[in-house]
Protein backbone atom coordinates (compact mmCIF):
# COMPACT_ATOMS: atom_id res chain seq x y z
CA UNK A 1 41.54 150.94 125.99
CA UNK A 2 45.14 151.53 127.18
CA UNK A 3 45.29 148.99 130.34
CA UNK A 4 48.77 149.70 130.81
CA UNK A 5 50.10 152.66 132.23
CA UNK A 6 53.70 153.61 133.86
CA UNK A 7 54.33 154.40 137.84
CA UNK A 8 57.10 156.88 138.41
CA UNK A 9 57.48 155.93 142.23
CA UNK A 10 60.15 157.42 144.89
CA UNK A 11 60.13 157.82 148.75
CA UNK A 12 60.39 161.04 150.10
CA UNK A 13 61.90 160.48 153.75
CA UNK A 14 59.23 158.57 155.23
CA UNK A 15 56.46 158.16 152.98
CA UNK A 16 56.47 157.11 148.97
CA UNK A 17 55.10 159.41 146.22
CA UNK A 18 54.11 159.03 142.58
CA UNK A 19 52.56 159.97 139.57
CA UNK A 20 51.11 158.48 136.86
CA UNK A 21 53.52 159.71 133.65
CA UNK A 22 50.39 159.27 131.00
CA UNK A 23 47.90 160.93 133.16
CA UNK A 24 48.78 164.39 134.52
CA UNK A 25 46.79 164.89 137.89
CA UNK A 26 46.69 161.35 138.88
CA UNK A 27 49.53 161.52 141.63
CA UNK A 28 49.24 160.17 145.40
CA UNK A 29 51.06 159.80 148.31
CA UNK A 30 51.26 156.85 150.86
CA UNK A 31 53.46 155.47 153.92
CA UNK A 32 54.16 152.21 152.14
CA UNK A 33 55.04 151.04 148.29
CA UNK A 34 52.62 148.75 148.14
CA UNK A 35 49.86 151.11 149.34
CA UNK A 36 51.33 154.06 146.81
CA UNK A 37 50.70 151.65 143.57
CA UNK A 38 46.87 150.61 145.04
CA UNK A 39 46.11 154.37 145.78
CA UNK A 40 47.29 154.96 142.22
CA UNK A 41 45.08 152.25 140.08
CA UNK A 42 42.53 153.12 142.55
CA UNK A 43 42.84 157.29 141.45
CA UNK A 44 43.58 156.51 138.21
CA UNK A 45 40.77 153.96 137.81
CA UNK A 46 38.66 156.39 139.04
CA UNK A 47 40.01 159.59 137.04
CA UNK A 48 39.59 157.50 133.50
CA UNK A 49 35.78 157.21 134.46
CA UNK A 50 35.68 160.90 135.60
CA UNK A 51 37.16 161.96 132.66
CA UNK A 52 34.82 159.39 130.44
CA UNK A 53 31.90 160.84 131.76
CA UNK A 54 32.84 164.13 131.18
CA UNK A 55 32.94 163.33 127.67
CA UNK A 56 29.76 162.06 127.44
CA UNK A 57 28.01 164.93 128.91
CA UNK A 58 29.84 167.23 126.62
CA UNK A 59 28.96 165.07 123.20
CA UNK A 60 25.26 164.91 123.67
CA UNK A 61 22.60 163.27 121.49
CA UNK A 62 24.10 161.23 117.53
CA UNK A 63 28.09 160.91 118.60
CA UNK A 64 29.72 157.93 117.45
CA UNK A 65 33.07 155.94 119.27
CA UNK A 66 35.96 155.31 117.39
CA UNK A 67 39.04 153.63 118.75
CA UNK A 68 42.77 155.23 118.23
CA UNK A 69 45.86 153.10 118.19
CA UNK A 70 48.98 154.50 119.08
């Protein structure tokens, strides 16, 4: 799995906002930097397992897992 993904980060008067560019929906908003990049490899930790079991409900029963290199 990917474990590298890219921050686009900016502050917006007084508070920082970003995004994560590979992972539409995964954006947050905090009053520090530091906090911004926890909050988002805390959302997008948690949106990869979301999204992973999401997928599992939807294979069901005799699926196999095959990994894809970009």
């Amino acid at each position: 799995m990917n474990t590298e993904y890219t921050a686009m980060v900016k502050q917006e008067g007084d508070c920082w906002i970003g995004w994560i560019e590979e992972f539409p929906g995964v954006n947050c908003q905090e009053d520090t930097r530091e906090e911004l990049m926890e909050s988002l490899r805390v959302t997008l930790k948690e949106s990869l397992e979301f999204n992973r079991q999401d997928a599992l409900a939807a294979v069901g029963a005799g699926y196999a897992e095959e990994k894809i290199a970009l």
